[in-house]
C-alpha atoms as a PDB file:
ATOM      1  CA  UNK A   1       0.000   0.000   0.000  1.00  0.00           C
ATOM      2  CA  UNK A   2       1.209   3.482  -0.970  1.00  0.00           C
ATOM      3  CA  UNK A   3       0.765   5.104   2.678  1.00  0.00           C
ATOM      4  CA  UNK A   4       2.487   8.812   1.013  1.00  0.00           C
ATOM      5  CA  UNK A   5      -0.821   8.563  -1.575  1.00  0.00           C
ATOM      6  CA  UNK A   6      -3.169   7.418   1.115  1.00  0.00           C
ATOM      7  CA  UNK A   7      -1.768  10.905   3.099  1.00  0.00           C
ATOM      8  CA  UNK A   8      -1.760  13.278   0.344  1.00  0.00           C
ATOM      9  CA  UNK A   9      -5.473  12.023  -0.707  1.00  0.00           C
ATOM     10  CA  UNK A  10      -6.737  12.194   3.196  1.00  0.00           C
ATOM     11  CA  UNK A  11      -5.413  16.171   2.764  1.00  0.00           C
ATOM     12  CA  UNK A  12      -7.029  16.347  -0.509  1.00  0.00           C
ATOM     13  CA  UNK A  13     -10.450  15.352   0.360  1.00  0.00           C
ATOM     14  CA  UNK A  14     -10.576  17.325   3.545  1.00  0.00           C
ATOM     15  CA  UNK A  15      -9.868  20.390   1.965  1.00  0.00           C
ATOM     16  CA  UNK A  16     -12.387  19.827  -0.582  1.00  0.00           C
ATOM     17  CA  UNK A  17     -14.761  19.213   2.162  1.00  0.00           C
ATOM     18  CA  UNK A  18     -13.397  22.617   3.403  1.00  0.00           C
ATOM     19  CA  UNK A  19     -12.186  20.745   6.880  1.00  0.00           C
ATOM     20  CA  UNK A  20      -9.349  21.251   9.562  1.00  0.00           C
ATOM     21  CA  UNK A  21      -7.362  18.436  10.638  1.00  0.00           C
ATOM     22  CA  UNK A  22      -9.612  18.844  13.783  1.00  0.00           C
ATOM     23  CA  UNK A  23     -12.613  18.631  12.171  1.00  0.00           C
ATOM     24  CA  UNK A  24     -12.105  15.926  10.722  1.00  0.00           C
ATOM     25  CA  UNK A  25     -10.686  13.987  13.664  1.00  0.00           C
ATOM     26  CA  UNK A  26     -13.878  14.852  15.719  1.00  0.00           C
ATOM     27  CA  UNK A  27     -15.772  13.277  12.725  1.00  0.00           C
ATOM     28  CA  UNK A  28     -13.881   9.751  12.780  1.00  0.00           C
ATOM     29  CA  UNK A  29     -12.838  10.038  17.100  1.00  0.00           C
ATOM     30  CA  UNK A  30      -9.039  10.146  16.255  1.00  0.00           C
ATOM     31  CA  UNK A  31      -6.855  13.435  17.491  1.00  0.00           C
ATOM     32  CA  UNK A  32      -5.868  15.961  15.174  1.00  0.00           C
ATOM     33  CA  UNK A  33      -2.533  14.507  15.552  1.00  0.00           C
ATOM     34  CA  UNK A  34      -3.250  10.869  14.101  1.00  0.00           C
ATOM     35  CA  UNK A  35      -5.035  12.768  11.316  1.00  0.00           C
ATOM     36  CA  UNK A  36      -1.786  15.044  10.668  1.00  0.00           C
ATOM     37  CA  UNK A  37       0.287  11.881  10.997  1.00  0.00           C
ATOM     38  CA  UNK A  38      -1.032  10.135   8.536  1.00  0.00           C
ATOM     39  CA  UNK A  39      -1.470  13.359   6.103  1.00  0.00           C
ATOM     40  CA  UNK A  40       2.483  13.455   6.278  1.00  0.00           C
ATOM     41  CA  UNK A  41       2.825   9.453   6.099  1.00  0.00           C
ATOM     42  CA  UNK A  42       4.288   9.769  10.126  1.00  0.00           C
ATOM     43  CA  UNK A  43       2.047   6.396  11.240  1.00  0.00           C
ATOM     44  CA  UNK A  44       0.492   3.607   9.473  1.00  0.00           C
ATOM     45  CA  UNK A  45      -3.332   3.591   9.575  1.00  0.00           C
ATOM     46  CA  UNK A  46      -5.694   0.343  10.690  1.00  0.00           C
ATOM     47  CA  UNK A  47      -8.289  -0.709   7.533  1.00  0.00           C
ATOM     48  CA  UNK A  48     -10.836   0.524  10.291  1.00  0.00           C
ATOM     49  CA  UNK A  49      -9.146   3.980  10.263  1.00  0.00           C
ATOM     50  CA  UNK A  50      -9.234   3.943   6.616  1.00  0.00           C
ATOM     51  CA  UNK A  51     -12.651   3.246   6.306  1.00  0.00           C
ATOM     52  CA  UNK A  52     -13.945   5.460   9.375  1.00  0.00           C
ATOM     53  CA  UNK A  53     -12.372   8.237   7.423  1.00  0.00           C
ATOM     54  CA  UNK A  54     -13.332   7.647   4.057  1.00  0.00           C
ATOM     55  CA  UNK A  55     -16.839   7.399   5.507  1.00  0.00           C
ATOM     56  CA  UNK A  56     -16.294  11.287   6.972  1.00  0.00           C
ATOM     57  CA  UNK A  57     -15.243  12.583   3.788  1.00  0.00           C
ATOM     58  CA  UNK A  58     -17.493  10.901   1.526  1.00  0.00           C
ATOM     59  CA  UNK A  59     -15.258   9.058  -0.394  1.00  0.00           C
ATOM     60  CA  UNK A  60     -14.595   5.256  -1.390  1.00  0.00           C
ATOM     61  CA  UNK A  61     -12.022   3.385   0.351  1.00  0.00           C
ATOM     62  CA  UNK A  62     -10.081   3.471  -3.100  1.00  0.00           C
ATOM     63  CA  UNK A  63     -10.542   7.219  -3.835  1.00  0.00           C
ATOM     64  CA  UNK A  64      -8.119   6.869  -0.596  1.00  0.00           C
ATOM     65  CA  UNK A  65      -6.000   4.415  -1.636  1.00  0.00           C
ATOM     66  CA  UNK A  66      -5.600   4.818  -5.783  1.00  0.00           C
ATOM     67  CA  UNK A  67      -2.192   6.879  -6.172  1.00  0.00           C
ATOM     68  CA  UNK A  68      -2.712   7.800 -10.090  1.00  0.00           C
ATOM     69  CA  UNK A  69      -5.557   5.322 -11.582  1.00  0.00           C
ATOM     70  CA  UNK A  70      -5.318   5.255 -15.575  1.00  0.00           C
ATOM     71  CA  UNK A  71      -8.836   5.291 -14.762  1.00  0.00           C
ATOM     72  CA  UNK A  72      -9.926   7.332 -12.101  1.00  0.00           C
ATOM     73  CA  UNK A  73     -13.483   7.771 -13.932  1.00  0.00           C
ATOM     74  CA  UNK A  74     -14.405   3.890 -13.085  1.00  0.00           C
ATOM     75  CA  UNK A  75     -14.136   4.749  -9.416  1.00  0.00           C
ATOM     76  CA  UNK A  76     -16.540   7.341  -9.371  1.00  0.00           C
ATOM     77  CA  UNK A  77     -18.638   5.311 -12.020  1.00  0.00           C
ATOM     78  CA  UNK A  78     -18.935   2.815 -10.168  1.00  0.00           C
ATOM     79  CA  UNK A  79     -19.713   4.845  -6.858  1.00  0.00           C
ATOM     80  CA  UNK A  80     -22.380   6.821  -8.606  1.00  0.00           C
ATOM     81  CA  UNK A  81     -23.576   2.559 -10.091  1.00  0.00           C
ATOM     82  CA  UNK A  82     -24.092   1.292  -5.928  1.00  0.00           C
ATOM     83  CA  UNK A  83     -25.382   4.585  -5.009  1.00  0.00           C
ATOM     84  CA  UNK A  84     -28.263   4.502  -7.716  1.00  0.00           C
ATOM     85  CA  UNK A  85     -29.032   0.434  -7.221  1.00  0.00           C
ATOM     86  CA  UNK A  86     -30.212   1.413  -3.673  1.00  0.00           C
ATOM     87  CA  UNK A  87     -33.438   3.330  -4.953  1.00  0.00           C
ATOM     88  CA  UNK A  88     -36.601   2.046  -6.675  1.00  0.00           C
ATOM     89  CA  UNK A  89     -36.941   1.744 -10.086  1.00  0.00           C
ATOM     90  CA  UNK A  90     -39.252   5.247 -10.588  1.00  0.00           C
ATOM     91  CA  UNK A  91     -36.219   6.924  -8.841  1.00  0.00           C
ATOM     92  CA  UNK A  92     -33.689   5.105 -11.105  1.00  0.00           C
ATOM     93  CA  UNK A  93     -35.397   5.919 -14.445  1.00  0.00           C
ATOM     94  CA  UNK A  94     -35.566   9.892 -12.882  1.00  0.00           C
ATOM     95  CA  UNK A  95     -31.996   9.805 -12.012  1.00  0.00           C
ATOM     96  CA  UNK A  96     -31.074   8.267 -15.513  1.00  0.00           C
ATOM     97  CA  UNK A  97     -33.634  10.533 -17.386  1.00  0.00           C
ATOM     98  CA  UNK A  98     -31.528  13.714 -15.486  1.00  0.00           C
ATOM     99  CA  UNK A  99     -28.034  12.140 -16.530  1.00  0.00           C
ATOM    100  CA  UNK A 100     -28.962  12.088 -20.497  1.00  0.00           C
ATOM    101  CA  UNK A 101     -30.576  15.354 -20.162  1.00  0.00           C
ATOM    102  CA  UNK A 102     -27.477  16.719 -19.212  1.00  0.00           C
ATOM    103  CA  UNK A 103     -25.535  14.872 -21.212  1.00  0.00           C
ATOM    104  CA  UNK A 104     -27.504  16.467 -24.475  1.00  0.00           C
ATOM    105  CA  UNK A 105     -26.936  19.749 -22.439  1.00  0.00           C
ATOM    106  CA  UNK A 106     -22.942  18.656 -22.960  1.00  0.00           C
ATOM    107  CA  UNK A 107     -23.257  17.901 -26.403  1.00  0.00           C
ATOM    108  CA  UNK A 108     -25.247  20.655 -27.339  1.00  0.00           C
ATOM    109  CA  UNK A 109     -22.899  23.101 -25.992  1.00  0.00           C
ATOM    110  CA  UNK A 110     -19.635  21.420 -27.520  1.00  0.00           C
ATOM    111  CA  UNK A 111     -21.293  21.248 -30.561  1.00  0.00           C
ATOM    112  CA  UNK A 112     -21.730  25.079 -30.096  1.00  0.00           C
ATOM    113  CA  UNK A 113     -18.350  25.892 -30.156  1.00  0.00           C
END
């Protein structure tokens, strides 16, 4: 495991989250210190620390982990894919009815250009 990625992406999705190192260890019950160790790779982290984190910022487990995916667009694919199974089917078709209107919003405005 790549503990200096696993750091720099803790740092990275707490300050999209807009969130001090305190804030974010009052969301997962670790000090501000644990949370600025592992930022700066000082201490290796438990899988329950991993997750209890992930889980504050909203993120997967392997938006954490990935260093530089050739891919990063499956991740969040596939996070958008378990997110959407959880709802009924009249919510699906809505949710999938919004995605290809915007998506002929994106081609319409490329086209544009």
């Amino acid at each position: 495991m790549d503990y200096v990625a696993l750091g720099k992406n803790i740092k990275k999705y707490r300050k999209i989250q807009g969130l001090l190192q305190k804030d974010l260890a009052a969301m997962t019950n670790y000090s501000d210190s644990y949370i600025g160790q592992l930022e700066n790779n000082r201490t290796t982290p438990s899988l329950e620390a991993i997750v209890s984190i992930a889980n504050a910022l909203n993120v997967t487990v392997d938006q954490l982990l990935v260093k530089d995916s050739k891919f990063p667009e499956k991740i969040y694919l596939k996070d958008i894919s378990d997110r959407i199974e959880k709802y009924s089917l009249d919510k699906k078709l809505v949710v999938c009815d919004m995605i290809v209107s915007l998506l002929d919003h994106f081609d319409k405005y490329d086209s544009s250009k």
